[in-house]
Protein backbone atom coordinates (compact mmCIF):
# COMPACT_ATOMS: atom_id res chain seq x y z
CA UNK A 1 0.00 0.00 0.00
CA UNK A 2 1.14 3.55 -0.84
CA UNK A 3 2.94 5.19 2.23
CA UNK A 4 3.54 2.46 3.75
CA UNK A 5 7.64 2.63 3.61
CA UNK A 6 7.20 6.38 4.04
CA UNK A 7 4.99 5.52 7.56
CA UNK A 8 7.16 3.43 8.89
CA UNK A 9 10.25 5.74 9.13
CA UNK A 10 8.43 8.43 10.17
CA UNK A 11 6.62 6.36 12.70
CA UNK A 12 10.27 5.45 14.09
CA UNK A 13 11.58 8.90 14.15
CA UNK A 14 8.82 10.33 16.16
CA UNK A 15 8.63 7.60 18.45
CA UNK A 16 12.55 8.04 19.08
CA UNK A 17 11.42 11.85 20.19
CA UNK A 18 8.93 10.73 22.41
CA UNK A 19 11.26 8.77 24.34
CA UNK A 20 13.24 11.09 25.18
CA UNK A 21 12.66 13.16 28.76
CA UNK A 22 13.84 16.52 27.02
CA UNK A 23 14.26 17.23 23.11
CA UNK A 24 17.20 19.40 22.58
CA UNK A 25 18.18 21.51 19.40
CA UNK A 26 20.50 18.38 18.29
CA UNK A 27 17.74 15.68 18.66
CA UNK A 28 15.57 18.26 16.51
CA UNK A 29 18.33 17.87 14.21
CA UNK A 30 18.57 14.54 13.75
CA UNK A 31 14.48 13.84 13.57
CA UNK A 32 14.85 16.51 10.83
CA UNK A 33 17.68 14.30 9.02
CA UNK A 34 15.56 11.45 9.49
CA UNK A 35 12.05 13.11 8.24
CA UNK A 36 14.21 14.61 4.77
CA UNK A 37 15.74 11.17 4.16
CA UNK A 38 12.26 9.52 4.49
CA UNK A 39 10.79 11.99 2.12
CA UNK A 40 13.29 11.67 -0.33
CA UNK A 41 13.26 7.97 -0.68
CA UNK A 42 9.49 8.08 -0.97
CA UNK A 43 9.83 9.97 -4.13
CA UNK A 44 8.95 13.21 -3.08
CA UNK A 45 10.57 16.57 -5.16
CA UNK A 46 13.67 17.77 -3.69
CA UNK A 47 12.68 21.33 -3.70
CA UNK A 48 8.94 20.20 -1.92
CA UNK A 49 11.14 18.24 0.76
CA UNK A 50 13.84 20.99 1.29
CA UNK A 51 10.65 23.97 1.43
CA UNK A 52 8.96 21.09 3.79
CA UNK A 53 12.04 20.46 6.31
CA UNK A 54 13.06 23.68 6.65
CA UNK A 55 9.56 25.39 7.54
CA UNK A 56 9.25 22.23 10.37
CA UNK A 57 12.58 23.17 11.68
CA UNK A 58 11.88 26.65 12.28
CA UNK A 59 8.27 26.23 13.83
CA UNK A 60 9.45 23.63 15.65
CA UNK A 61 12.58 25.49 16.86
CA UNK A 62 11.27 28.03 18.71
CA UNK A 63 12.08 28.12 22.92
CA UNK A 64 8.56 27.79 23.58
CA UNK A 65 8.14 24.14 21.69
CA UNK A 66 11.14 22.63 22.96
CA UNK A 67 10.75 23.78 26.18
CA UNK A 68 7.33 23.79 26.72
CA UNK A 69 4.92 20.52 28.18
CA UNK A 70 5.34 17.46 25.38
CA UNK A 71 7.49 19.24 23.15
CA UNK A 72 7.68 15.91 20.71
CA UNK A 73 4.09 16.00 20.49
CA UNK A 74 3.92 19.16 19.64
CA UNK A 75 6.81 18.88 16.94
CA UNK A 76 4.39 15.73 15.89
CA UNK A 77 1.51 18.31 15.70
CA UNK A 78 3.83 21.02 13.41
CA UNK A 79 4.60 17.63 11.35
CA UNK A 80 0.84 16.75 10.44
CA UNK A 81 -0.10 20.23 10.18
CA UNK A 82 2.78 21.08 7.33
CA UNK A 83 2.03 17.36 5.82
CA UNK A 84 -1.55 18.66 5.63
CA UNK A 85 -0.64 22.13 3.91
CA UNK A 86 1.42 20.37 1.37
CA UNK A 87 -1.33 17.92 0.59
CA UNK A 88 -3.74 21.10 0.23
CA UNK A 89 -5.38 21.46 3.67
CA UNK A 90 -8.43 20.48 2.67
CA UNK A 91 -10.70 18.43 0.51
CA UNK A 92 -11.81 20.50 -2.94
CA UNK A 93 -15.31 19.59 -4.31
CA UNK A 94 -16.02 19.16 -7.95
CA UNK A 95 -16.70 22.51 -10.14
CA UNK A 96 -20.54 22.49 -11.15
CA UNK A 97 -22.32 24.58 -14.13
CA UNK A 98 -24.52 26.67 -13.52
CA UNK A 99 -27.05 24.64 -15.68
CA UNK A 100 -26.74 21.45 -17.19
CA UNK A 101 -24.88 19.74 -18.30
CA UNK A 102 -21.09 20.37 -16.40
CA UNK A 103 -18.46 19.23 -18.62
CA UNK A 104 -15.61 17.31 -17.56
CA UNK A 105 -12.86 16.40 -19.44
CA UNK A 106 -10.84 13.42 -18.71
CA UNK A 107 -6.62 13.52 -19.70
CA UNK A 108 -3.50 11.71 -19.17
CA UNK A 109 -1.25 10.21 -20.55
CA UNK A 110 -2.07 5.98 -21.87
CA UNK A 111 -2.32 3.14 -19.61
CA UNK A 112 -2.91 5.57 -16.17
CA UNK A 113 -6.73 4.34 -15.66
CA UNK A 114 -8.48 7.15 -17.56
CA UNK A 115 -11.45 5.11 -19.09
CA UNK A 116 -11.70 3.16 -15.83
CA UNK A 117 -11.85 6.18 -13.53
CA UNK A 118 -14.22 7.93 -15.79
CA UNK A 119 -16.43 4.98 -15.02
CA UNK A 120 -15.94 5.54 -11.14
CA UNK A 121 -16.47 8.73 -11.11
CA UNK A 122 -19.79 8.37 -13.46
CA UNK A 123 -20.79 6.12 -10.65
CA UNK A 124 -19.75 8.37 -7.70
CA UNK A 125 -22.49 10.83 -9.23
CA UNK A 126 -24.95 8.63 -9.93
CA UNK A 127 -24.89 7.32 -6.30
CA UNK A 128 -24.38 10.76 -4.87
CA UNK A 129 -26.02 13.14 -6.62
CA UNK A 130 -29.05 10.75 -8.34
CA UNK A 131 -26.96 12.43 -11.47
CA UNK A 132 -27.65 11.30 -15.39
CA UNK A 133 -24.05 11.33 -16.65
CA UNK A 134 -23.17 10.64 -20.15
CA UNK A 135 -19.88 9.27 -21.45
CA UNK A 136 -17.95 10.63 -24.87
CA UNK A 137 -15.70 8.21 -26.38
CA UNK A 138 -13.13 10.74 -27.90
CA UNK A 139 -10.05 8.48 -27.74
CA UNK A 140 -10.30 7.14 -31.49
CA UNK A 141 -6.64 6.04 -31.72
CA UNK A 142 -5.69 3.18 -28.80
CA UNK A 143 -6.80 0.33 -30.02
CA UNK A 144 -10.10 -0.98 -28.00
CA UNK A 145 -10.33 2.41 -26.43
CA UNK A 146 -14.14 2.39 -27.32
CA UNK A 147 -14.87 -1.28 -26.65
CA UNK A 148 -13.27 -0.59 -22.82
CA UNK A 149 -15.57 2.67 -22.40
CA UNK A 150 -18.69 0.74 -23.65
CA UNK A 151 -17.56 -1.94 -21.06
CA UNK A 152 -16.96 0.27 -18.24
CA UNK A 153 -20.50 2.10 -19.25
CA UNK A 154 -22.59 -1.34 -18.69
CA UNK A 155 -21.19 -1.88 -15.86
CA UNK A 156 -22.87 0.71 -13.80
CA UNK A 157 -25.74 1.65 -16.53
CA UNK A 158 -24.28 4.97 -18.08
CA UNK A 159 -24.54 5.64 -22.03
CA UNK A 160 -21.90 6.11 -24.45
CA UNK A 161 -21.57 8.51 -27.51
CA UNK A 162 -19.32 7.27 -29.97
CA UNK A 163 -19.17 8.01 -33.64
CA UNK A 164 -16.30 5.00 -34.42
CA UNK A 165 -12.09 5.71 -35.00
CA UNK A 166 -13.00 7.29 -38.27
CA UNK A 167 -14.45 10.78 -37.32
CA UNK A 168 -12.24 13.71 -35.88
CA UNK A 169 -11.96 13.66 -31.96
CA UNK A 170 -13.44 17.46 -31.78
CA UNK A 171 -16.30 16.70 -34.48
CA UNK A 172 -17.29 13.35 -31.93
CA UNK A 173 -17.83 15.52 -29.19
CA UNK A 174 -19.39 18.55 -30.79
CA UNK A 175 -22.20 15.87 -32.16
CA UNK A 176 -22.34 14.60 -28.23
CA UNK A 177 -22.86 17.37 -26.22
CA UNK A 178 -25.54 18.38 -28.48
CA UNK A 179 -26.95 14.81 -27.52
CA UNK A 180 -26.62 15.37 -24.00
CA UNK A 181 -28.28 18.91 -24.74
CA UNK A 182 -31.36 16.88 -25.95
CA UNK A 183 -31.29 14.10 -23.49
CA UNK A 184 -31.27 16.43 -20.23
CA UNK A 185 -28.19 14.77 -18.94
CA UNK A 186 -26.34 16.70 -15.74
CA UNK A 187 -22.79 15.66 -16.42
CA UNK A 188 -21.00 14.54 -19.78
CA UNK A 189 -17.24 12.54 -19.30
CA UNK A 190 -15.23 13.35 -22.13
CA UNK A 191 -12.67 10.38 -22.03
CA UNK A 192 -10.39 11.49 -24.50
CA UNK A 193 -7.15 10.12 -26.26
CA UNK A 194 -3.72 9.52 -24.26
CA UNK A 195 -0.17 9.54 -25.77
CA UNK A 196 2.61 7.09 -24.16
CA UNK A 197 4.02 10.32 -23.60
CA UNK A 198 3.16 14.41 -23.93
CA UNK A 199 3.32 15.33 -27.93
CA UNK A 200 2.67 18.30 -29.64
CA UNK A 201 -0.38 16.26 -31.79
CA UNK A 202 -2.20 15.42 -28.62
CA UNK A 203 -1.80 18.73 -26.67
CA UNK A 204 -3.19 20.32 -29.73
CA UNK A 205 -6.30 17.90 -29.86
CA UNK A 206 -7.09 18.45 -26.05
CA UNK A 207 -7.30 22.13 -26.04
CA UNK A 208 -9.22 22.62 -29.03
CA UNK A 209 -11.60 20.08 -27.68
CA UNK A 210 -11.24 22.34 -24.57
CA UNK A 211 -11.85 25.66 -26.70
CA UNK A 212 -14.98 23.83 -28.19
CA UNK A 213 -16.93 22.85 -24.60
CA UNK A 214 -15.38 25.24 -22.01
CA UNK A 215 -15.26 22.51 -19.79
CA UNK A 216 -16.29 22.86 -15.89
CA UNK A 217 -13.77 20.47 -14.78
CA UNK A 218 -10.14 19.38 -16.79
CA UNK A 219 -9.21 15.98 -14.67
CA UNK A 220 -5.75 14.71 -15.02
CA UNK A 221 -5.71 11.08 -14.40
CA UNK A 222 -1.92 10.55 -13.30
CA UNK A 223 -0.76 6.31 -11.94
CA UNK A 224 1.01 7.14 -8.43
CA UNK A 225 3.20 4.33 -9.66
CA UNK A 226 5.40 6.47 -11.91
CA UNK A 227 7.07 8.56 -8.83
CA UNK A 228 8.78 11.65 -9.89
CA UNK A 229 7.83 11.40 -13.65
CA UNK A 230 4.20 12.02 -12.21
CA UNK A 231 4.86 15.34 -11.15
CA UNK A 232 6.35 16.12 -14.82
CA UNK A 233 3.44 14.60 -16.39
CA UNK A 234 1.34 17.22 -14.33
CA UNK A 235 3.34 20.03 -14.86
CA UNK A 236 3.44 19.50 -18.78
CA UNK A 237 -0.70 19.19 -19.10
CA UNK A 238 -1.23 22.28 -16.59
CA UNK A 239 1.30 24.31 -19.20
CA UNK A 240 -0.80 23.55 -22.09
CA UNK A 241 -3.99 23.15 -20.75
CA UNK A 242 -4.74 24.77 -17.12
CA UNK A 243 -5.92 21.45 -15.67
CA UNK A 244 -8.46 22.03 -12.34
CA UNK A 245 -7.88 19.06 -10.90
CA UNK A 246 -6.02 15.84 -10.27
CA UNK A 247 -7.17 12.06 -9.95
CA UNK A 248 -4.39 9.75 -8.52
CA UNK A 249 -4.59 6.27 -9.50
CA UNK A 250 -3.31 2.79 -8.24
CA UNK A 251 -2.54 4.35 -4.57
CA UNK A 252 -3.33 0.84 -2.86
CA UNK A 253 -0.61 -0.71 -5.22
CA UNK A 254 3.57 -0.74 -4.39
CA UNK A 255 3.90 2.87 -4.62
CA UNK A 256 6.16 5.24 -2.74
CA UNK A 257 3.54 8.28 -2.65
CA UNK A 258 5.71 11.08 -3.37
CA UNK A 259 3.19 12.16 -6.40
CA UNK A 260 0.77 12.93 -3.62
CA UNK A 261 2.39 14.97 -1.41
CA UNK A 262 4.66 17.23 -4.48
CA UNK A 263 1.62 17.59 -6.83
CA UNK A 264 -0.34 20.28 -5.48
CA UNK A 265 2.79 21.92 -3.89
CA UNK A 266 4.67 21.89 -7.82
CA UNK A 267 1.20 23.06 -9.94
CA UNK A 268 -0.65 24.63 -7.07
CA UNK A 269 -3.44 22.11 -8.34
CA UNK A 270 -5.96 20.10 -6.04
CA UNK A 271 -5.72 16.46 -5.92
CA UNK A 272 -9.58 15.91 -5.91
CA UNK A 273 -10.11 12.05 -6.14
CA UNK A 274 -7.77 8.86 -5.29
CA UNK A 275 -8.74 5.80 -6.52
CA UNK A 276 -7.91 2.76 -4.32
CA UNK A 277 -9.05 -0.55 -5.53
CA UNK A 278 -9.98 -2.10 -8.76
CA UNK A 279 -14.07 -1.82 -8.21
CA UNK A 280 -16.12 0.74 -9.27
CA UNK A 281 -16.89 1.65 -6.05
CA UNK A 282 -13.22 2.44 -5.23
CA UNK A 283 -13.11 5.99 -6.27
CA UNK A 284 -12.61 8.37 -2.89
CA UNK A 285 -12.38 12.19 -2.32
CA UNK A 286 -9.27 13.45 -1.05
CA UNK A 287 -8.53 15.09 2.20
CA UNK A 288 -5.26 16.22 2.73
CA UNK A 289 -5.36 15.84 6.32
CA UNK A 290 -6.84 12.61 6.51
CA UNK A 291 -3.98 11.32 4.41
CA UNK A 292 -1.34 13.58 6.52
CA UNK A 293 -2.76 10.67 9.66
CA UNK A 294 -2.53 8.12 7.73
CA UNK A 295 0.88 9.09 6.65
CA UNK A 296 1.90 9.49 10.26
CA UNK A 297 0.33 6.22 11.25
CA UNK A 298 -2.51 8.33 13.19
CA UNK A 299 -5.00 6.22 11.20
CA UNK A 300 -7.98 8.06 9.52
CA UNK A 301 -11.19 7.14 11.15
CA UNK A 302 -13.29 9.38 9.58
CA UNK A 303 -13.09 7.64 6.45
CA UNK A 304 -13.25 4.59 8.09
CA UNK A 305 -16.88 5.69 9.47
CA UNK A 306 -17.69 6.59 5.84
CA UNK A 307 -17.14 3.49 4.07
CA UNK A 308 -18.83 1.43 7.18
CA UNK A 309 -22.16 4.06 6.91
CA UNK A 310 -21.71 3.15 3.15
CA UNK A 311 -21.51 -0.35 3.23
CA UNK A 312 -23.41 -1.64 6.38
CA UNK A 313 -27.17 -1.55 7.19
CA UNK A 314 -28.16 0.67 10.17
CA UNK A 315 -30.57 -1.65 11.05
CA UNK A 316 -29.18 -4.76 10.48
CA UNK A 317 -25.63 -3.08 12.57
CA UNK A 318 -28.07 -2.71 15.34
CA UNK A 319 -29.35 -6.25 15.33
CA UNK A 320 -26.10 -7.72 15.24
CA UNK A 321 -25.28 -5.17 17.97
CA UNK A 322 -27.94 -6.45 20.28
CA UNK A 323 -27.23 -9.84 19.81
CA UNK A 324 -23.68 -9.71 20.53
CA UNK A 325 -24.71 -8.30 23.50
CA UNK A 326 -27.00 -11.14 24.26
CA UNK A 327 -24.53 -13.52 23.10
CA UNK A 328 -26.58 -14.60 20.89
CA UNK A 329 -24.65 -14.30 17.33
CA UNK A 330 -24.42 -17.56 15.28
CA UNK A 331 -22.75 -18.18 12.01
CA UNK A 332 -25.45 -16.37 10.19
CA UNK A 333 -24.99 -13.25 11.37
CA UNK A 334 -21.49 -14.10 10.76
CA UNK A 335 -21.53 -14.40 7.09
CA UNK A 336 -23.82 -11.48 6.75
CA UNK A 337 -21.14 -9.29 8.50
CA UNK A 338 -17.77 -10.95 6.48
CA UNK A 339 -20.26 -9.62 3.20
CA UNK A 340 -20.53 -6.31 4.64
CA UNK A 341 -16.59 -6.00 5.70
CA UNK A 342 -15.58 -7.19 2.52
CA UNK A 343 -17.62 -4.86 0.33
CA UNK A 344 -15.54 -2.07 2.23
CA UNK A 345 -12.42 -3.10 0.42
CA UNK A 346 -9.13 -5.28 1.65
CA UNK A 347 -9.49 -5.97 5.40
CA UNK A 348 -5.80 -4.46 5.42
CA UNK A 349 -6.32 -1.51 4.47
CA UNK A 350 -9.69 -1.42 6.54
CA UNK A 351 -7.31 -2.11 10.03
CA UNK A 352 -4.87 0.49 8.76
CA UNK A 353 -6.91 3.04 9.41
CA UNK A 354 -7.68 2.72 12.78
CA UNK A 355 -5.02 4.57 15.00
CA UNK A 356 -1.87 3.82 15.36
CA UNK A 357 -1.79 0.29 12.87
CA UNK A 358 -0.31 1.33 9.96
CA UNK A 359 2.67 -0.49 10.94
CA UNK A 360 1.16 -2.33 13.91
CA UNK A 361 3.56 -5.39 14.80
CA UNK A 362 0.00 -7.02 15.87
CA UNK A 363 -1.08 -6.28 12.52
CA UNK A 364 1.89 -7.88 10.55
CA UNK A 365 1.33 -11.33 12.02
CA UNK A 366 -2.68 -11.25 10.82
CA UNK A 367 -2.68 -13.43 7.99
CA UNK A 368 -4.66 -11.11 5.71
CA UNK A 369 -4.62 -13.22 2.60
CA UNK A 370 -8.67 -12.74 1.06
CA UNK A 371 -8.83 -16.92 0.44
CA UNK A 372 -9.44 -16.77 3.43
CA UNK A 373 -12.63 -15.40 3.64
CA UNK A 374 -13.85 -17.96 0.80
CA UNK A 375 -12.03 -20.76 2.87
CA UNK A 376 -14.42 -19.58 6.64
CA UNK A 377 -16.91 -19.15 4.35
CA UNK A 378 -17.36 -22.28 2.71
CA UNK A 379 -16.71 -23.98 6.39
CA UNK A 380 -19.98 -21.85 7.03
CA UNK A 381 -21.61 -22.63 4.48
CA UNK A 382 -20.87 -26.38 5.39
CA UNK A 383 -22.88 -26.50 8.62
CA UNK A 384 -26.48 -27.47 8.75
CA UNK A 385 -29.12 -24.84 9.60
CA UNK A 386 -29.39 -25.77 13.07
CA UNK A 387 -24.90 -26.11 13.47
CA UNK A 388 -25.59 -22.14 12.51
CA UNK A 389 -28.12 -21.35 14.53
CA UNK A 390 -26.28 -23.13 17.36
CA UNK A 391 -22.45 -22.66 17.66
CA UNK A 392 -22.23 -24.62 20.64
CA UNK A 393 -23.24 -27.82 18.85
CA UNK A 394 -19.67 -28.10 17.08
CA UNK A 395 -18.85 -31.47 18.77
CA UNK A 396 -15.73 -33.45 17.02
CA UNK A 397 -17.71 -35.24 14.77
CA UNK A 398 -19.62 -32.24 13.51
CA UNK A 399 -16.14 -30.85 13.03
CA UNK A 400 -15.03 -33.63 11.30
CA UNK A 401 -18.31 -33.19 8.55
CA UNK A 402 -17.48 -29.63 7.82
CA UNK A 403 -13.82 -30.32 7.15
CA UNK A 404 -15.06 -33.11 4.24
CA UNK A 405 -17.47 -30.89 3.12
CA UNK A 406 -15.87 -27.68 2.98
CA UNK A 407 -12.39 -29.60 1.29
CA UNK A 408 -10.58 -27.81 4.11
CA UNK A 409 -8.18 -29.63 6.95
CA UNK A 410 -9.39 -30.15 10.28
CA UNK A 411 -6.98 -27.59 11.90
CA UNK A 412 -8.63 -25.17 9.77
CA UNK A 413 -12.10 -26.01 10.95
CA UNK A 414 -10.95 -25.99 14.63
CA UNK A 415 -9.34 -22.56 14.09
CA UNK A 416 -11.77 -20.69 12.42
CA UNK A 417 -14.49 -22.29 15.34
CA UNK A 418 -12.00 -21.11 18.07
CA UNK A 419 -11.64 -17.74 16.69
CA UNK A 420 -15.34 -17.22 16.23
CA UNK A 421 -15.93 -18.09 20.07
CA UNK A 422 -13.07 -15.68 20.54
CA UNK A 423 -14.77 -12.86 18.79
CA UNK A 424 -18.05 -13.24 19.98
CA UNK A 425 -17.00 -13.35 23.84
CA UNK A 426 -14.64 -10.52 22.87
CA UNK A 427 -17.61 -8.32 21.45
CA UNK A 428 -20.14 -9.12 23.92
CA UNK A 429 -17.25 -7.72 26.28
CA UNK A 430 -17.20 -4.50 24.12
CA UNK A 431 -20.82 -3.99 23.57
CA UNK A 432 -21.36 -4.16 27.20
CA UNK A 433 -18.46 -0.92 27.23
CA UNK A 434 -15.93 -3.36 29.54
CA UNK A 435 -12.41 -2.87 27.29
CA UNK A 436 -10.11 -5.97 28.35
CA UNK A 437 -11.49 -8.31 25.29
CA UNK A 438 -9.53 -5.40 22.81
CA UNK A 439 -6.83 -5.30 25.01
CA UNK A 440 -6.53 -9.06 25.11
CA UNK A 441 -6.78 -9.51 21.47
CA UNK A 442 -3.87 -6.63 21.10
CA UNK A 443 -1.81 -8.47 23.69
CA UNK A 444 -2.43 -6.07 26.59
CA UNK A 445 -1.89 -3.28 24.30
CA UNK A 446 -4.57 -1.29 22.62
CA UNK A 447 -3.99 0.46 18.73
CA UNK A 448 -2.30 3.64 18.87
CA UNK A 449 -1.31 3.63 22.59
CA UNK A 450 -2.97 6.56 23.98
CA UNK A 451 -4.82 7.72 21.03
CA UNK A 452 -5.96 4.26 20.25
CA UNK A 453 -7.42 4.07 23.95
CA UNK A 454 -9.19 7.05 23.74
CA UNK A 455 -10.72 6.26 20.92
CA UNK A 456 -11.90 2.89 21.81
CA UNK A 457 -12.84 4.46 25.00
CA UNK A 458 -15.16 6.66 23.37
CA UNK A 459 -16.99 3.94 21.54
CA UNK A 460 -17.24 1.87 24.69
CA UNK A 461 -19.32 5.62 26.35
CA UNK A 462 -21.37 5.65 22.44
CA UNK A 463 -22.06 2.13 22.78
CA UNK A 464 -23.20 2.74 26.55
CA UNK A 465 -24.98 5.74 25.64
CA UNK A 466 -26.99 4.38 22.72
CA UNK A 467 -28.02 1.47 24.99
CA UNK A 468 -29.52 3.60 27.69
CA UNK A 469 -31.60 5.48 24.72
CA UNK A 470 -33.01 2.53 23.94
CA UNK A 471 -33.88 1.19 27.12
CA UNK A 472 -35.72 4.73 27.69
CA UNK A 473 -37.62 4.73 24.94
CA UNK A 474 -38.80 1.34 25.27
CA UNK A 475 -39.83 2.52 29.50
CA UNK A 476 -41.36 5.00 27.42
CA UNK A 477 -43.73 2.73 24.87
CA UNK A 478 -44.38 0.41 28.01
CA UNK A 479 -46.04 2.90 29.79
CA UNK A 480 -47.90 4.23 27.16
């Protein structure tokens, strides 16, 4: 996962401040070192990590940091709060026409996930905004460039204007906004043609399809994966074309995330969308200082809350909620809950952004491999009604069955049955706001120390909360 290098270093030299009683102008020094060095070998710009360094050092200089209460958390604090400016400080929302439809016109260079993001971003609206968007297939020169768009578009139900590889690019979508014109459609995706590199021929293309629909919205589509030569790529299109905006691509791969954090500061332009995942779905907005935490290893709950209110049923949540409590969760509930988890993306990435795992030594010896959730849930799916219904009844010979019909070993069977118990005593622990069963499961140490307590802390008071709400209410329809 992007960062993840980057993290880790960072992680270590803050923790190295913490430990020590006082912070003195040389240990400043050498966290400094340390911070510059991790920068620079995640691929950030020189100039963005020399500007960076030396506007941390002088904030975090000053007598009344490193002599004041918890000066390295408040050198942490400077840290986040310049990763955050870099990044943008804060989250920029697409432009929108005044009427309909708003234009936005997809570039980038071949093979960065232009046609795919269009479609993620089609689908973003749709679910969002209960938008009509319409696609324009303007690349006429990659081979299959159409084919993929029409692909993408059935996917998640959006039409396609397309006029073949024969007709001029500009002509295509002159003849398709004057479709969308007719059809009422909010937004139209131009997804037009990339180059394996910037040319004169397709710079020339792009803006006078630009002069033609004054677009709302110019979206570079730029793969994290290509480091440095990212940043190039972004200066060369905002030269020729004023881009508004910038989608990175592939961030969940093997990346180093320097594009991230030197974009905006190199071309002053947003990042406005990251796209995490090969789904449809996986298309999210960008906060600077949500990524800034998860940079830091400070996690990023808030977007952890989103993607749960996304994916999970409030009702259903609740349900499951009362029945941990009860102790009454079986293997059905079970398998509704791994298809809710899953649908949120990798489980890694999921646990990552709680506090303090990024690079959670608890976390690195999870076996996180996604077989696994086919392998539990075809033991599941082994058992008879009643087995889920029941957990208790999983006697050896039961055991035995499961393992024959499920075409996993016995071990397995016996694991995945021990770790349910596990679970469920752990979360009836939680629900009922008593801690220890998270501790436990952390090895007497909760996620992100302090910050990880508090947090968990204040879920334990929600949870508590929440419950004595509902027992009011129902005092309150007893009586009536």
């Amino acid at each position: 996962m992007a960062f993840e290098g980057l993290t880790e270093r960072l992680q270590k030299a803050m923790e190295k401040l913490r430990r020590k009683p006082k912070v003195t102008e040389a240990d400043l020094r050498e966290t400094m070192r340390e911070i510059r060095l991790a920068l620079l070998e995640a691929d950030v710009n020189f100039t963005v990590v020399k500007d960076f360094v030396k506007t941390v050092r002088e904030k975090a200089a000053g007598a009344e940091v490193l002599k004041g209460l918890n000066p390295a958390q408040q050198i942490v604090k400077i840290v986040n709060d310049e990763l955050t400016k870099l990044m943008g400080e804060e989250a920029v929302p697409l432009n929108k026409a005044a009427h309909i439809p708003t234009v936005i016109m997809m570039v980038g260079l071949q093979g960065a996930g232009k046609t795919t993001t269009a479609g993620k971003l089609a689908l973003r609206l749709k679910n969002e905004d209960h938008a009509r968007p319409m696609f324009i297939a303007a690349d006429v020169y990659r081979p299959a460039a159409i084919t993929q768009l029409q692909q993408v578009a059935a996917q998640i139900d959006v039409p396609v204007f397309e006029k073949g590889t024969d007709v001029d690019p500009v002509e295509i979508v002159r003849e398709g906004m004057e479709v969308a014109k007719q059809n009422h459609n909010d937004y139209v995706i131009i997804d037009t043609a990339g180059r394996l590199q910037i040319d004169e021929q397709l710079m020339d293309e792009l803006a006078n399809i630009k002069e033609l629909v004054h677009p709302d919205e110019i979206l570079l589509v730029i793969d994290s994966m290509t480091g440095q030569n990212a940043v190039n790529t972004a200066q060369g299109f905002d030269d020729k074309l004023d881009i508004t905006g910038v989608v990175l691509t592939k961030l969940d791969g093997d990346t180093r995330g320097g594009a991230a954090m030197s974009i905006r500061a190199v071309t002053g332009k947003p990042i406005k969308f990251v796209g995490e995942g090969e789904k449809m779905s996986d298309l999210d907005v960008f906060h600077p200082d949500r990524m800034a935490s998860r940079i830091l290893g400070m996690g990023d709950m808030m977007t952890l809350i989103e993607k749960a209110q996304k994916n999970f049923d409030e009702e259903q949540a609740q349900e499951t909620m009362d029945k941990m409590r009860e102790n009454t969760f079986d293997y059905n509930d079970f398998l509704a809950q791994m298809d809710q988890v899953t649908k949120m993306g990798p489980l890694e990435n999921i646990l990552k952004m709680m506090p303090g795992m990024a690079n959670n030594p608890a976390l690195k010896n999870v076996n996180l491999d996604p077989k696994q959730f086919a392998h539990i849930k075809a033991i599941v799916l082994s058992m008879t009604p009643a087995e889920r219904e029941n957990p208790d009844l999983m006697n050896p010979s039961r055991r035995r069955r499961l393992a024959a019909g499920s075409g996993r070993p016995i071990v397995e069977v016996n694991r995945m049955i021990k770790q349910f118990n596990q679970m469920r005593k752990m979360m009836k622990q939680v629900t009922n706001g008593n801690m220890s069963g998270m501790q436990n499961l952390f090895g007497g140490q909760m996620p992100g120390g302090k910050m990880g307590q508090m947090a968990m802390s204040r879920m334990a008071r929600k949870m508590k909360k929440d419950k004595a709400k509902r027992i009011k209410k129902l005092r309150k329809l007893r009586k009536k």
